[in-house]
N, C-alpha and C. Protein backbone atom coordinates (compact mmCIF):
# COMPACT_ATOMS: atom_id res chain seq x y z
N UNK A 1 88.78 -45.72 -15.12
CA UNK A 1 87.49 -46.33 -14.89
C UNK A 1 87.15 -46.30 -13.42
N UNK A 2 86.03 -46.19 -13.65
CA UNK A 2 85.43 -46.28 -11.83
C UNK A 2 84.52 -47.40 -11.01
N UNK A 3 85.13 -48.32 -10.39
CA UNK A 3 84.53 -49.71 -10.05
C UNK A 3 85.08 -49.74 -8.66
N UNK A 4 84.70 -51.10 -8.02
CA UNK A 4 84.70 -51.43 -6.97
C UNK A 4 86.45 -51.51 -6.75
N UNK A 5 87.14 -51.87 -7.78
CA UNK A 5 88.26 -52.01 -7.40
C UNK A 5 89.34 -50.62 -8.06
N UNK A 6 88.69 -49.21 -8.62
CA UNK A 6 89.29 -47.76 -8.74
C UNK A 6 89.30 -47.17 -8.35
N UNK A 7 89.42 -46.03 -8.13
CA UNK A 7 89.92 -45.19 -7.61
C UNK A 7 89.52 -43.53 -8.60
N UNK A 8 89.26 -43.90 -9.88
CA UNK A 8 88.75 -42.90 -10.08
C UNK A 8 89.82 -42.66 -11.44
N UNK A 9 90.16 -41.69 -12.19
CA UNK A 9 90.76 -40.84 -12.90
C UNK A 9 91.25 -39.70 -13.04
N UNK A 10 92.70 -39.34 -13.14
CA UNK A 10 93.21 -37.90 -12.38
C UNK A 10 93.17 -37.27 -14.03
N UNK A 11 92.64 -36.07 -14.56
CA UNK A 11 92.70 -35.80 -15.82
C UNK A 11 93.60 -34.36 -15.55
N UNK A 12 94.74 -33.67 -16.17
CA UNK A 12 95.18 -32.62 -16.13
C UNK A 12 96.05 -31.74 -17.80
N UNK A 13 95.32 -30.91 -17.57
CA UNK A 13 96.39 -29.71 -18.71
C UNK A 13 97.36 -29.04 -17.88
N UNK A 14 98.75 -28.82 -19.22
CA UNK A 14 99.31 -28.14 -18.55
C UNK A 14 99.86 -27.53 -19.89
N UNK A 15 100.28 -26.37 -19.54
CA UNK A 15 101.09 -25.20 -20.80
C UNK A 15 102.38 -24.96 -20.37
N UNK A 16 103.31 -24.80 -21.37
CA UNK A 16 104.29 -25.39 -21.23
C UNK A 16 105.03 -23.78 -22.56
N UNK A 17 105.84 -23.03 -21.71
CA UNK A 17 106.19 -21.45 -22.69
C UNK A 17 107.74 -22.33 -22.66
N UNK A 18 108.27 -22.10 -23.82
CA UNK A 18 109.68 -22.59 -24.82
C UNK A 18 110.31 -21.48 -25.47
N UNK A 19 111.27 -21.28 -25.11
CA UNK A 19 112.32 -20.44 -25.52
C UNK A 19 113.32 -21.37 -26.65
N UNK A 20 113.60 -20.66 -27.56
CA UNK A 20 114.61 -22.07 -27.85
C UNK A 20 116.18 -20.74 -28.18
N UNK A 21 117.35 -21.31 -27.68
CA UNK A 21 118.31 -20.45 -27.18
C UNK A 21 119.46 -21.55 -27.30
N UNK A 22 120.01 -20.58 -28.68
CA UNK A 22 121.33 -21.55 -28.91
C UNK A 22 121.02 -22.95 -29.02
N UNK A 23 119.81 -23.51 -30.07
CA UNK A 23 119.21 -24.54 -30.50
C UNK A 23 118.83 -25.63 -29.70
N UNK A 24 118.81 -25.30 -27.91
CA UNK A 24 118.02 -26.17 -27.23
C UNK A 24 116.68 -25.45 -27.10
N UNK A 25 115.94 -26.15 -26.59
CA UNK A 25 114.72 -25.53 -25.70
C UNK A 25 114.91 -25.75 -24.51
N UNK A 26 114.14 -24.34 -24.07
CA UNK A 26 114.11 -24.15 -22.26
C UNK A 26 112.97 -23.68 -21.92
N UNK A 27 112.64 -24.11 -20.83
CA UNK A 27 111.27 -23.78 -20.59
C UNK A 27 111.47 -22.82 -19.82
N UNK A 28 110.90 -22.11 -19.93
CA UNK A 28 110.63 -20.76 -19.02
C UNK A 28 109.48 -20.47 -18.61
N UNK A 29 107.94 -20.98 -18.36
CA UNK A 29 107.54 -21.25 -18.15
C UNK A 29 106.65 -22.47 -17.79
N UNK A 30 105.51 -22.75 -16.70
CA UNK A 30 104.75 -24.08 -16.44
C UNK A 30 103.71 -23.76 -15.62
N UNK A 31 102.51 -23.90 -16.20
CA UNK A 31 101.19 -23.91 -15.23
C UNK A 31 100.65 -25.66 -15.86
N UNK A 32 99.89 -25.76 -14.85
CA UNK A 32 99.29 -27.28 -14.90
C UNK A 32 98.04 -27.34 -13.68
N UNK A 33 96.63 -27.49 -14.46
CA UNK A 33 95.64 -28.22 -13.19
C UNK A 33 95.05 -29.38 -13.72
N UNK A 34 94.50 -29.87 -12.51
CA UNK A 34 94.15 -31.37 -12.10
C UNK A 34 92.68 -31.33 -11.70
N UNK A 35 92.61 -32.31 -11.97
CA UNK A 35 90.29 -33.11 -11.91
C UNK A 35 90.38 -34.21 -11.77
N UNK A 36 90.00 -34.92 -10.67
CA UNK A 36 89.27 -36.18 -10.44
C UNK A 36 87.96 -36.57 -11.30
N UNK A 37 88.48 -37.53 -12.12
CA UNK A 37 87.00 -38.15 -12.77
C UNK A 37 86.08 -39.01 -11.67
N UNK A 38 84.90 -38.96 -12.39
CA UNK A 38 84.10 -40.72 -11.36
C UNK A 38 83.16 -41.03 -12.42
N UNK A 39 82.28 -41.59 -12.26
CA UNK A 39 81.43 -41.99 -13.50
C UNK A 39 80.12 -41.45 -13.20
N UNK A 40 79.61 -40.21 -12.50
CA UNK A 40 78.60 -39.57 -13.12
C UNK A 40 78.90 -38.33 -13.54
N UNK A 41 77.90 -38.76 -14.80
CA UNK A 41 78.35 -37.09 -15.65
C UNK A 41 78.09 -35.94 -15.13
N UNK A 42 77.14 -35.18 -14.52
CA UNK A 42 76.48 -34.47 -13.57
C UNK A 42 77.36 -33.82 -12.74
N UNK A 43 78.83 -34.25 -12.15
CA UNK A 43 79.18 -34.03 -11.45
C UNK A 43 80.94 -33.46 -12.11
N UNK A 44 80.58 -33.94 -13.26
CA UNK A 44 81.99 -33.41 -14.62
C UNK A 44 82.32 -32.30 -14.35
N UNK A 45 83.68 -31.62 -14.56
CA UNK A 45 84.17 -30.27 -14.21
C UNK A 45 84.97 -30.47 -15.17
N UNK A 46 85.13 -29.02 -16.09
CA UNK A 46 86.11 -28.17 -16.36
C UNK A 46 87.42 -28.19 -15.97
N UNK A 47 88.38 -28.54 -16.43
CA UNK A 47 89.83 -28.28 -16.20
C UNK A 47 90.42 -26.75 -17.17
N UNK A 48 91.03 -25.68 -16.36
CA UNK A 48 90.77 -25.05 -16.90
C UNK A 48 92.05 -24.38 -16.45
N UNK A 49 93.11 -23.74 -17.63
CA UNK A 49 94.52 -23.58 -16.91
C UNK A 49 94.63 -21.66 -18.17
N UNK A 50 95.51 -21.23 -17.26
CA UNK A 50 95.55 -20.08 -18.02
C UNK A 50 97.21 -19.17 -17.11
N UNK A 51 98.00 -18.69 -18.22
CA UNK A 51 99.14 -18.23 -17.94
C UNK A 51 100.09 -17.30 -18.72
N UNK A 52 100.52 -16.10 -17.97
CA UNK A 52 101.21 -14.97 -19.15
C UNK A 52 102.16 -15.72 -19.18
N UNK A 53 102.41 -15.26 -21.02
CA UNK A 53 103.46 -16.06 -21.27
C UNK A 53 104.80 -14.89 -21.46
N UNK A 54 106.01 -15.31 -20.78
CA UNK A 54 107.17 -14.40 -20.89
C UNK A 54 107.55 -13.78 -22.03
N UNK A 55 107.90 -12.71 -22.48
CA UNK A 55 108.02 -11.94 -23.69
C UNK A 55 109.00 -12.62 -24.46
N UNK A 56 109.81 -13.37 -24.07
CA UNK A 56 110.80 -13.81 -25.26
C UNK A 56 110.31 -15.83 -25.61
N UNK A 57 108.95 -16.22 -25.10
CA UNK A 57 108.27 -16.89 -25.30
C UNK A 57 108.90 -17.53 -27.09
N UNK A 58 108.61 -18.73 -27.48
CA UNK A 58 109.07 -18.97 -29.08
C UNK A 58 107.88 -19.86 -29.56
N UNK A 59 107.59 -20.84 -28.07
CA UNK A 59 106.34 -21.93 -28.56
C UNK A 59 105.85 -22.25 -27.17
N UNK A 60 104.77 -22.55 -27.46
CA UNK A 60 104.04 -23.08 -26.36
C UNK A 60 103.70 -24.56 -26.68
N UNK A 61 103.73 -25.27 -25.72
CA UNK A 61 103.17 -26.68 -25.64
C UNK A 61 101.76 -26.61 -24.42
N UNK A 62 101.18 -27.42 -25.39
CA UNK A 62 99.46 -27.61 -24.57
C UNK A 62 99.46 -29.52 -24.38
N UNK A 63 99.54 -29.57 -23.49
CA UNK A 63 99.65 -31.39 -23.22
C UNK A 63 98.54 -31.67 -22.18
N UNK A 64 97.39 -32.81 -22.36
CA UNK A 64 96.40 -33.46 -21.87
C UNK A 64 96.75 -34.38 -21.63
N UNK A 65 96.59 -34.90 -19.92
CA UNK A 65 97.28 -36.22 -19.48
C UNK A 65 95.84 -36.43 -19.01
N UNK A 66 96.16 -38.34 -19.07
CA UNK A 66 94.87 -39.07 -17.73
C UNK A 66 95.70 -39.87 -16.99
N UNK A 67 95.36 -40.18 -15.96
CA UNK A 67 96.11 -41.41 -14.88
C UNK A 67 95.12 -41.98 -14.11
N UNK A 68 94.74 -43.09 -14.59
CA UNK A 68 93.79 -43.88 -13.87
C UNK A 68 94.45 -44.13 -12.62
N UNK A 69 93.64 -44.42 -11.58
CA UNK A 69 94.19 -44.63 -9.85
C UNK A 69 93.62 -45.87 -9.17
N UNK A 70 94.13 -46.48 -8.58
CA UNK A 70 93.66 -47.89 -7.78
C UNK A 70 94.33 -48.90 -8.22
N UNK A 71 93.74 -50.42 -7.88
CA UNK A 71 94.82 -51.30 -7.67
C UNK A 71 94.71 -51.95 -9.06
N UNK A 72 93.72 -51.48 -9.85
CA UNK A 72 93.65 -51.65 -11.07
C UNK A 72 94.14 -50.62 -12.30
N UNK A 73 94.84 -49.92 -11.69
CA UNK A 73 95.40 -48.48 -12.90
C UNK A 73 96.25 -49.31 -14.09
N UNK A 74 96.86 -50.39 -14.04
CA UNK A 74 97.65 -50.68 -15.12
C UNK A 74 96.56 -51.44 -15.81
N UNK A 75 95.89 -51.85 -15.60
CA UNK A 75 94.57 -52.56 -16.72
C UNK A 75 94.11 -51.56 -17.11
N UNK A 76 93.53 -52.26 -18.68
CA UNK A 76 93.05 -50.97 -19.97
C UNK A 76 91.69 -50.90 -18.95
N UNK A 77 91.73 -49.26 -19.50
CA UNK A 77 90.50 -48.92 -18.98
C UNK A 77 89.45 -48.50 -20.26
N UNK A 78 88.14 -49.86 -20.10
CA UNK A 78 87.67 -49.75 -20.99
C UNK A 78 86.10 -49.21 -20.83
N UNK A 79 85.93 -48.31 -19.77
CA UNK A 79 84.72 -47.37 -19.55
C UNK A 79 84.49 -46.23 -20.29
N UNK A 80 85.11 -46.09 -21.16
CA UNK A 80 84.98 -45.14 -21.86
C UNK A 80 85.06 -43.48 -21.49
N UNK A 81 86.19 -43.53 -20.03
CA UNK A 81 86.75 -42.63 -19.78
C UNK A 81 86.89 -41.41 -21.05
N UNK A 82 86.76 -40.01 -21.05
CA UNK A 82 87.88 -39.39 -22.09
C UNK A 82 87.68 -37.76 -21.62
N UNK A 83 89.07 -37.04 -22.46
CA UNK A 83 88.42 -35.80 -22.03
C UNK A 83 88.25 -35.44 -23.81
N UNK A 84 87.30 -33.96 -23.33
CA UNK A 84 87.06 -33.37 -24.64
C UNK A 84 86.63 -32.14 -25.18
N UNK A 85 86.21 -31.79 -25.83
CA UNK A 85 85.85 -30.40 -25.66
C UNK A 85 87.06 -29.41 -25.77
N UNK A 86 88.29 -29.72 -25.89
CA UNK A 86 89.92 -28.55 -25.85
C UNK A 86 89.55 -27.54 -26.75
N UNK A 87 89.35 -26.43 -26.13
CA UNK A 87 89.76 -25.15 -26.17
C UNK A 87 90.82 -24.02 -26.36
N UNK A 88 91.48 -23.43 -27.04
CA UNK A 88 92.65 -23.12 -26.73
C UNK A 88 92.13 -21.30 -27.40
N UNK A 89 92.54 -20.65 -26.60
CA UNK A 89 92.35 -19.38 -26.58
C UNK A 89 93.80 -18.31 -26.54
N UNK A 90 94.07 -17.09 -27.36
CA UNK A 90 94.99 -16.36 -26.90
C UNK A 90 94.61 -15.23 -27.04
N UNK A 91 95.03 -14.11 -25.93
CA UNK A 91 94.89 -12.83 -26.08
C UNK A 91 95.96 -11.97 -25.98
N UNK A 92 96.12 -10.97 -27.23
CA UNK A 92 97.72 -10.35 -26.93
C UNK A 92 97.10 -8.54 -26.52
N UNK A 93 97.72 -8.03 -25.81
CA UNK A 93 97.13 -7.15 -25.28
C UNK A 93 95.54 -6.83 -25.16
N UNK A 94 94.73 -7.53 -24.61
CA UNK A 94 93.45 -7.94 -24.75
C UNK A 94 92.39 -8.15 -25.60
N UNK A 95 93.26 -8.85 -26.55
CA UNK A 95 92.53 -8.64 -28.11
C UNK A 95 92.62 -10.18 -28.96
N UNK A 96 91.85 -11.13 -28.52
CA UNK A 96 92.02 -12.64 -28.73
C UNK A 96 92.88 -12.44 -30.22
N UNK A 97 93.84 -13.51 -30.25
CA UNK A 97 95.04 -13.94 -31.42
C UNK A 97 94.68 -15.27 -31.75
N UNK A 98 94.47 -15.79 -32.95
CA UNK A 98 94.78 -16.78 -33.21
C UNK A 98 95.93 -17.26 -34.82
N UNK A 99 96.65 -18.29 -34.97
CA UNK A 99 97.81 -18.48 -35.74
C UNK A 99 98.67 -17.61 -35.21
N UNK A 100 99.39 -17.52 -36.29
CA UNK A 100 101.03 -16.79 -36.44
C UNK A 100 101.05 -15.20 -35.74
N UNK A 101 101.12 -14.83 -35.07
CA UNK A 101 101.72 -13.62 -34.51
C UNK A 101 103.07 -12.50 -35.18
């Protein structure tokens, strides 16, 4: 939330490439970007993350974080912060994929 006593809202994606090898998972890859919220809409941006994924790739994880900021971040934030709109796109040799491969 954004008030006299915030700081604003840090919103970020990040993708997350999983190998799984001898029944752990390992990541072998990590991209992740970041956006400052405030409360006019007008001024809203796109978070927008994109990354080759290593050939022996098994799963990908797509994770949407928020972190409210200021001396009020542990109080609910009830401005009706959110993100929305997720997108998720793949292209395997330049030819968009979607499901099972």
């Amino acid at each position: 939330g954004v008030g006299i006593a915030d700081a604003g809202t840090e919103f970020a994606i990040s993708l997350h490439a999983i190998v799984r090898d001898g029944g752990v998972n390992v990541a072998v890859g990590r991209e992740e970007k970041r956006v400052m919220s405030d409360g006019n809409p007008s001024t809203w941006e796109k978070v927008e993350s994109e990354m080759e994924l290593p050939e022996r790739t098994d799963f990908v994880v797509v994770a949407l974080s928020a972190r409210k900021q200021g001396s009020q971040a542990l109080l609910p934030d009830l401005s009706g912060h959110y993100a929305d709109d997720l997108k998720i796109a793949m292209a395997v040799d330049g030819r968009s994929v979607y499901g099972r491969m």
